[in-house]
Protein backbone atom coordinates (compact mmCIF):
# COMPACT_ATOMS: atom_id res chain seq x y z
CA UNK A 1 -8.05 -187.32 -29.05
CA UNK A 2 -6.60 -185.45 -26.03
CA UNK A 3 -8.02 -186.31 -22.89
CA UNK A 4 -10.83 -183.99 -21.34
CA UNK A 5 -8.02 -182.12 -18.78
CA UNK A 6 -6.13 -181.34 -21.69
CA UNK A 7 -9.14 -180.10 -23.51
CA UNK A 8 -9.98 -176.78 -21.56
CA UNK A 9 -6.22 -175.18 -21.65
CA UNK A 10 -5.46 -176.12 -25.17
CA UNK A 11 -8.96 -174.36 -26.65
CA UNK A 12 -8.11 -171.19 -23.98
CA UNK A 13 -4.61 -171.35 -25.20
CA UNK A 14 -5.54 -171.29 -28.53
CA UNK A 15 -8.36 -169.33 -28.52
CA UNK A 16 -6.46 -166.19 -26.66
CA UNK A 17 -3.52 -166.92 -29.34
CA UNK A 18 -5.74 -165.87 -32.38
CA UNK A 19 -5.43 -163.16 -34.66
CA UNK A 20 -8.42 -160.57 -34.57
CA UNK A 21 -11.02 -160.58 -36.84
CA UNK A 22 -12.90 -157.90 -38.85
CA UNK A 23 -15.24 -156.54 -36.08
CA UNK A 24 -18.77 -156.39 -37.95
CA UNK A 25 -20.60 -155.91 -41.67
CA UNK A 26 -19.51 -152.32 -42.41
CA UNK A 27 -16.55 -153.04 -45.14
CA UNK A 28 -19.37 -155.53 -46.45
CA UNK A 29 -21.96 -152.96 -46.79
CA UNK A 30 -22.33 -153.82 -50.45
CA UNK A 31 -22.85 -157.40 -50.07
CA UNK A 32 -26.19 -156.44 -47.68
CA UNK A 33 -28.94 -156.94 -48.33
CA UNK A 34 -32.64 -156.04 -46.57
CA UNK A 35 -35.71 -154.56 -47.39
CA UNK A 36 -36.18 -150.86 -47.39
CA UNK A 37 -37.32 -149.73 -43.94
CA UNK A 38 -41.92 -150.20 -43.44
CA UNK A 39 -41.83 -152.17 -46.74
CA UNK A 40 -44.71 -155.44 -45.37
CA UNK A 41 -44.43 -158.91 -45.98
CA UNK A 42 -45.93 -160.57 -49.35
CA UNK A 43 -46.73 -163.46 -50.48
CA UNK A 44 -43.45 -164.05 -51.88
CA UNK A 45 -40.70 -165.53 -49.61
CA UNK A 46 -38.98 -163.13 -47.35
CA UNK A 47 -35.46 -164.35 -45.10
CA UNK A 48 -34.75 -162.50 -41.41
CA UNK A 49 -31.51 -163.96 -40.23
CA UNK A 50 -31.57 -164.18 -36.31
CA UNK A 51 -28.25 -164.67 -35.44
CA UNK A 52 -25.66 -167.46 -35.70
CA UNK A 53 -27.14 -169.98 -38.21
CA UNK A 54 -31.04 -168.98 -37.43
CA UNK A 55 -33.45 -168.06 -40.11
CA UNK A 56 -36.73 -167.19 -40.20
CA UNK A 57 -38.65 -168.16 -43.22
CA UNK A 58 -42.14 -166.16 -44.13
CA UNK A 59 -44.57 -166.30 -46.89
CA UNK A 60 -48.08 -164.75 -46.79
CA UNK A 61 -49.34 -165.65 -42.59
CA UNK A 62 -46.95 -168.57 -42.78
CA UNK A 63 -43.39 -168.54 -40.67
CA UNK A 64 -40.78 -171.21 -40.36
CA UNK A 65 -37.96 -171.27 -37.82
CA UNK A 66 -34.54 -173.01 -38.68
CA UNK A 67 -31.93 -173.21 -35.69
CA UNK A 68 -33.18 -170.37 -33.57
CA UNK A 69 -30.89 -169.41 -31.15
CA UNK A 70 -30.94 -165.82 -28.76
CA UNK A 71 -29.82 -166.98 -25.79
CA UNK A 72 -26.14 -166.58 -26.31
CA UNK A 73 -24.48 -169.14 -24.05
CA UNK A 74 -20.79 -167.75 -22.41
CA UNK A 75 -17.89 -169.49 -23.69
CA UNK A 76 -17.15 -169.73 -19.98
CA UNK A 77 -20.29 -172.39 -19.63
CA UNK A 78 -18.75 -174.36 -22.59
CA UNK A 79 -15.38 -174.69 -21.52
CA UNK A 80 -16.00 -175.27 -17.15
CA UNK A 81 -18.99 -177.56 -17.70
CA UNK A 82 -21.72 -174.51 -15.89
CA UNK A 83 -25.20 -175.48 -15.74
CA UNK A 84 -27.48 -173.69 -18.38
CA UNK A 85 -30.85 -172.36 -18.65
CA UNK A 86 -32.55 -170.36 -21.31
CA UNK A 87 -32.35 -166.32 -21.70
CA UNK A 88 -35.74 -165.93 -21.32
CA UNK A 89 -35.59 -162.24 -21.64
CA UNK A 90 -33.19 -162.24 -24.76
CA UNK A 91 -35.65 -165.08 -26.18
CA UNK A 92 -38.68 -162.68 -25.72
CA UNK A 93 -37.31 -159.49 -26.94
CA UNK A 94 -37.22 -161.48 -30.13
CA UNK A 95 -40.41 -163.00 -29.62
CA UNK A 96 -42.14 -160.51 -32.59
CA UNK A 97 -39.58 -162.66 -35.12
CA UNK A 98 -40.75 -166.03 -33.94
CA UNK A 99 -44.45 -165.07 -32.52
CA UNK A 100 -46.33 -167.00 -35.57
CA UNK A 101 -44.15 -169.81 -36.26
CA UNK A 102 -45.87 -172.82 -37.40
CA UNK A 103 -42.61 -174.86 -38.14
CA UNK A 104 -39.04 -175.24 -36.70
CA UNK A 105 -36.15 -177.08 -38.67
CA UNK A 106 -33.23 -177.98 -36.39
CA UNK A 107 -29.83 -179.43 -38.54
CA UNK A 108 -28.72 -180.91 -35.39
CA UNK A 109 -28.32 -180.96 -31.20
CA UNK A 110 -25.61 -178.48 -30.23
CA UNK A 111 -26.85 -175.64 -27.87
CA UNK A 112 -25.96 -172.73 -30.62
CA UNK A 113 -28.80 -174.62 -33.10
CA UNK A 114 -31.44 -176.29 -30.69
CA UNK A 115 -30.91 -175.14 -26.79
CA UNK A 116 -33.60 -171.89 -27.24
CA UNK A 117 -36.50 -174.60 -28.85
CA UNK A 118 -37.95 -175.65 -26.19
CA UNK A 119 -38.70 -172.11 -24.95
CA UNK A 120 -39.51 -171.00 -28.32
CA UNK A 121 -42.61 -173.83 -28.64
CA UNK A 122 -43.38 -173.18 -25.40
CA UNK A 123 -44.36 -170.06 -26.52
CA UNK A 124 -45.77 -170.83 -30.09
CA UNK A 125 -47.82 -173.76 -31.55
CA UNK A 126 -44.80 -174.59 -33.87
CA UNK A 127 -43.76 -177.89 -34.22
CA UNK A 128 -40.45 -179.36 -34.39
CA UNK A 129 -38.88 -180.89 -37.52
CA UNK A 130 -35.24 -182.50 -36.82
CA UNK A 131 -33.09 -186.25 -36.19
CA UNK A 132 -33.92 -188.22 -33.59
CA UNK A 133 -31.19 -187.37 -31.29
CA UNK A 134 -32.44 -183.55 -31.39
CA UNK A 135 -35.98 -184.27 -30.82
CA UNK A 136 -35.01 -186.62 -27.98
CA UNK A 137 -32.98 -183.31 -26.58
CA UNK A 138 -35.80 -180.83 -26.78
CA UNK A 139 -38.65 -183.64 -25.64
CA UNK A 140 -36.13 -184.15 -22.27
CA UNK A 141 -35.80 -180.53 -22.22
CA UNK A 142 -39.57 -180.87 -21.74
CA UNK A 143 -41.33 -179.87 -25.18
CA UNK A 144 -44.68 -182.07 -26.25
CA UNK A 145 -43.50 -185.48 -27.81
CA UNK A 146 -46.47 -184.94 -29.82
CA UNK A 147 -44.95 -181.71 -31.37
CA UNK A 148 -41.99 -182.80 -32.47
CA UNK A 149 -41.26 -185.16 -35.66
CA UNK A 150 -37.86 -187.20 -36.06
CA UNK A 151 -36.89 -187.50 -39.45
CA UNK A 152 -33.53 -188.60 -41.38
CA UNK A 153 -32.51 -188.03 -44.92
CA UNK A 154 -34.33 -188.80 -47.71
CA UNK A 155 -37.00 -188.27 -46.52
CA UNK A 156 -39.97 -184.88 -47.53
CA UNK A 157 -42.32 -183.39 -45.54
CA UNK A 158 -45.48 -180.87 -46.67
CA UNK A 159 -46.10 -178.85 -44.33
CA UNK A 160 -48.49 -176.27 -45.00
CA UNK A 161 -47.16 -174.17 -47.97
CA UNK A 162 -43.44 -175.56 -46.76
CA UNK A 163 -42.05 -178.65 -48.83
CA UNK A 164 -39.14 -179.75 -46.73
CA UNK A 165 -36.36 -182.08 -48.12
CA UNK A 166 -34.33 -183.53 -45.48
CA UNK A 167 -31.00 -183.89 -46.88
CA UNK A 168 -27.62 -185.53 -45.39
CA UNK A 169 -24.81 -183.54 -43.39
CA UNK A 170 -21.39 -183.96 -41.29
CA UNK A 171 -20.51 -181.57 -38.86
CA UNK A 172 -17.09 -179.69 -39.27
CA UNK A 173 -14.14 -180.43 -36.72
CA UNK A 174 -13.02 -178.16 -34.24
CA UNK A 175 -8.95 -178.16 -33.75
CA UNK A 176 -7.85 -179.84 -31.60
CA UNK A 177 -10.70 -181.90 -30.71
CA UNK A 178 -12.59 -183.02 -33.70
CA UNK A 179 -16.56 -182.78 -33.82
CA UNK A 180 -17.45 -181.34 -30.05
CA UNK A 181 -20.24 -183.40 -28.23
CA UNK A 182 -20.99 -185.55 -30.94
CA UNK A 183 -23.13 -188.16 -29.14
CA UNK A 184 -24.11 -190.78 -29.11
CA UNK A 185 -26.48 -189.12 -26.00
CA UNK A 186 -26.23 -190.38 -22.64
CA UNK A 187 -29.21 -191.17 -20.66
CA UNK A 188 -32.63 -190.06 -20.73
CA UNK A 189 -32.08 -186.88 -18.11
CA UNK A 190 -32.98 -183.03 -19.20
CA UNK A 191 -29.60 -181.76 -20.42
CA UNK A 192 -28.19 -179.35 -18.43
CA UNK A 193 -24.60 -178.71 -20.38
CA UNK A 194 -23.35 -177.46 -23.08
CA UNK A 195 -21.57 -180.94 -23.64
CA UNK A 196 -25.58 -182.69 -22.75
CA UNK A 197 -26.69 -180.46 -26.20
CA UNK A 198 -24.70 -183.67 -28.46
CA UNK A 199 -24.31 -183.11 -32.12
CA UNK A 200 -26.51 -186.27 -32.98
CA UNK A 201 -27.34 -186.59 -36.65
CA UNK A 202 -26.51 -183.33 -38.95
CA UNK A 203 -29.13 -182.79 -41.04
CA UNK A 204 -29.43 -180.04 -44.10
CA UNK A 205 -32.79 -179.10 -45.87
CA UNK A 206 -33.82 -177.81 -49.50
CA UNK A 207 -36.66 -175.77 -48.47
CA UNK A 208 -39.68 -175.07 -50.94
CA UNK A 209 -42.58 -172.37 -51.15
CA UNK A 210 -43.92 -169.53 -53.03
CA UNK A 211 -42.02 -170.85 -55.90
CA UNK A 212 -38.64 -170.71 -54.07
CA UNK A 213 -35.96 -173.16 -53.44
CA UNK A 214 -33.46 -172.83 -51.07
CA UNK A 215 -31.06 -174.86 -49.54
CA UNK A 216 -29.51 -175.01 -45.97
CA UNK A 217 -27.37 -176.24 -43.91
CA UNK A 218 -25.21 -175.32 -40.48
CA UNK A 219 -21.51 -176.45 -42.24
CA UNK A 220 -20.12 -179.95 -43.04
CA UNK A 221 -16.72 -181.10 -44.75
CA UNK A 222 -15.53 -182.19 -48.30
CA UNK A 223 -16.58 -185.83 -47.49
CA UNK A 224 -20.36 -184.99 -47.60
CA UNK A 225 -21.25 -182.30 -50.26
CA UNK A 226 -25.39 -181.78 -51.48
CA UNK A 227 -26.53 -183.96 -54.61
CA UNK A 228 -26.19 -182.82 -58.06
CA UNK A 229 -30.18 -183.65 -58.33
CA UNK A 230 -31.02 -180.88 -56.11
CA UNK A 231 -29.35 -178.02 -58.44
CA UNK A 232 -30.54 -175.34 -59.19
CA UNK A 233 -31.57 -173.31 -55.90
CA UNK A 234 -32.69 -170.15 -55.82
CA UNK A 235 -30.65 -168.95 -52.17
CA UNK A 236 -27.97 -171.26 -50.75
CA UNK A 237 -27.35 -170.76 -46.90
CA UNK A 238 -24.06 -172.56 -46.28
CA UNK A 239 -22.49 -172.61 -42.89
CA UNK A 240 -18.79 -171.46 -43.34
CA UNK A 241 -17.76 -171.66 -39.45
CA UNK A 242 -14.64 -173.42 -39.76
CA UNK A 243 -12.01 -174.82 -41.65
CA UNK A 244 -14.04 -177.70 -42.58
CA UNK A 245 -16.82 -175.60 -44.34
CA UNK A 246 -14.53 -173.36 -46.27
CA UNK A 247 -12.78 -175.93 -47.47
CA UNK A 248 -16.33 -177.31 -49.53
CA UNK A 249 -17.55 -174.00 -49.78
CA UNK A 250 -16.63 -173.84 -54.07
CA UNK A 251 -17.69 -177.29 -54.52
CA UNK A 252 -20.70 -176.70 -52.60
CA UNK A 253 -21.86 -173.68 -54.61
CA UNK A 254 -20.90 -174.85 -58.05
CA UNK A 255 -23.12 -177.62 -57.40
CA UNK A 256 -25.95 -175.75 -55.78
CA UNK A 257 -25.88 -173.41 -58.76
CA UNK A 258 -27.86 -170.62 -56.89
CA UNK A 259 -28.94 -167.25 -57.81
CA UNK A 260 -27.73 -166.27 -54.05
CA UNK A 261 -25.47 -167.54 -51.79
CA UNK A 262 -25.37 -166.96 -48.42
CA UNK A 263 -22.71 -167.78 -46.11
CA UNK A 264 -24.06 -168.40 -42.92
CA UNK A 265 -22.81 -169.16 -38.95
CA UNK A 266 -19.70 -167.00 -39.29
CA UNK A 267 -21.03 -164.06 -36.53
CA UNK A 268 -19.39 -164.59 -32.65
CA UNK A 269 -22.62 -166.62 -30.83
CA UNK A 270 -21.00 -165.88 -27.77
CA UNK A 271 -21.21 -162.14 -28.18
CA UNK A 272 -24.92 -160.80 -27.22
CA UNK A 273 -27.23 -159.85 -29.99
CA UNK A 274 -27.95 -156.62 -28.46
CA UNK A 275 -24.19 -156.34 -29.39
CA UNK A 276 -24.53 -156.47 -33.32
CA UNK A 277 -22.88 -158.34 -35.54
CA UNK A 278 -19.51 -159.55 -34.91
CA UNK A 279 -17.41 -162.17 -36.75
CA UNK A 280 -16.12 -165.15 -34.96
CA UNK A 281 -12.47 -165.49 -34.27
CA UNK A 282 -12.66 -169.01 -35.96
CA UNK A 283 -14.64 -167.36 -39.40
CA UNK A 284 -12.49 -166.14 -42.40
CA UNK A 285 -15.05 -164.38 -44.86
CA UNK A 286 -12.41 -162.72 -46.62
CA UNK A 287 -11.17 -165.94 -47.99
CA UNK A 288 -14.88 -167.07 -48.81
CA UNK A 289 -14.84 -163.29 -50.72
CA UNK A 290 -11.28 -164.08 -52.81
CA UNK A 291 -12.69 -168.04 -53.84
CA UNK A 292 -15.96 -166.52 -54.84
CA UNK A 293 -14.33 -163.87 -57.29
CA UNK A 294 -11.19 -165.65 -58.08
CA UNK A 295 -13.05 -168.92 -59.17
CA UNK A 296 -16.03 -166.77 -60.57
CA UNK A 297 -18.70 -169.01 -58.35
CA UNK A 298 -22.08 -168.83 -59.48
CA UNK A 299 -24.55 -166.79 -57.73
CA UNK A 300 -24.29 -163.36 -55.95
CA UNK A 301 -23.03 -163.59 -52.62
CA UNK A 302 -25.02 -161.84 -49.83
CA UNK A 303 -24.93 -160.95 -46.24
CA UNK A 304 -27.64 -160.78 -43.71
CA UNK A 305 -27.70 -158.88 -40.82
CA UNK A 306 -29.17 -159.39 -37.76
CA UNK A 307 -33.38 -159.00 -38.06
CA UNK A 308 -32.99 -157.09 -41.17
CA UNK A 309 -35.71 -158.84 -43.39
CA UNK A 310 -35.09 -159.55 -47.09
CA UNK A 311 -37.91 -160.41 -49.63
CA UNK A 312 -36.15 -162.69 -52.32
CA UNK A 313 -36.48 -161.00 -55.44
């Protein structure tokens, strides 16, 4: 691995060097889905995606959180090592999506899936559900120890109406430095950095209520691909971010066998929400597209935008 003053001019280097990418959802617009405008929540299952790989999950009064993330840290902060602190104004101009959450499901430390928790429970009574290293994170980031619960995989939860299988995950590599900030943590201090926010343990989740089942994760690799015994799932959210993911993207859905599939994490998290969407330089949906019609996947493949809720049919 190159050493850390190699690090910073070989990502700007690249990054600058990269082709565009298709700006937002419009030559998509038939893969979108959402709910007609004033339609009301049911007792069904209905999906918001909140940006980058956040979700929120409702049924009936009951909400569930997985990665949320508004505050939209600078590349800038990753790359030069900046101090961070929480958007608190982005993070409350979303605050109707999150208001009632009861539940928050993290699939691991980074600051694009975790760094906006402890704000979030601050304002809620949710509690969090993720590995140890993330609820270590958010309890030094100064969130109740006695609202947060570390699991690992294998094991299920019922929470209210949500049944949550935690499942087994890797995290995809970045060129040209593999997994950033994987851990193991250092110290007990708040983290302050983007590189304090470590990876830790990936985690994914099948997720089960009003007679749904959906499965999700934040990306991975071909080494580490969901159990046949889970199959079939009604929505798969699969995070296609990188190389990595798109590689185990076919496998991944053939052995899901879903009546939706979702690719997820593929918008720019640097980029602002008030912004809209935007694909990330990194993402290559049109490949995931060509694999999902050339190998005749199963499932219909979706897009979400951002705080467009969908009721699952």
């Amino acid at each position: 691995m190159p050493g850390k003053s190699a690090i910073i001019p070989a990502l700007l280097i690249w990054l600058c060097a990269l082709p565009p990418v298709d700006a937002g959802l419009a030559r998509y617009c038939e893969l979108v889905v959402a709910d007609p405008p004033g339609v009301r929540s049911s007792l069904g299952m209905r999906v918001t995606y909140l940006g980058t790989n956040g979700y929120r999950f409702e049924t009936g009064k009951h909400v569930l959180l997985v990665d949320p993330y508004f505050t939209r840290v600078g590349l800038s902060a990753f790359l030069f090592r900046s101090p961070l602190e929480p958007n608190i104004a982005e993070i409350e101009n979303a605050a109707d999506f999150f208001a009632k959450a009861e539940l928050i499901l993290a699939t691991h430390g980074h600051v694009d899936h975790l760094f906006d928790v402890p704000a979030i429970m601050q304002m809620t009574s949710a509690h969090l559900l993720a590995s140890r290293t993330a609820v270590d994170l958010a309890t030094a980031a100064g969130t109740s120890p006695a609202r947060c619960v570390a699991v690992a995989p294998g094991e299920v939860r019922q929470i209210g109406p949500w049944k949550i299988r935690v499942l087994p995950a890797t995290h995809d590599r970045v060129f040209p430095i593999g997994i950033p900030f994987p851990g193991p943590r250092k110290g007990s201090d708040p983290p302050r950095r983007a590189s304090d926010w470590v990876c830790g343990e990936p985690l994914a989740f099948l997720i089960e209520a009003a007679g749904k089942r959906i499965y999700l994760d934040s990306g991975g690799t071909p080494a580490q691909l969901p159990s046949n015994d889970i199959a079939p799932v009604y929505l798969a959210i699969l995070g296609v971010a990188l190389p990595d993911t798109r590689a185990r993207f076919s496998e991944t859905v053939r052995r899901l066998r879903p009546r939706f599939v979702l690719p997820s994490h593929q918008d720019n998290f640097f980029r602002p929400l008030d912004r809209g969407f935007a694909f990330g330089p990194l993402t290559d949906f049109p490949r995931i597209q060509r694999d999902d019609e050339r190998e005749k996947l199963p499932g219909r493949l979706i897009l979400l935008d951002y705080f467009r809720p969908w009721t699952l049919p």
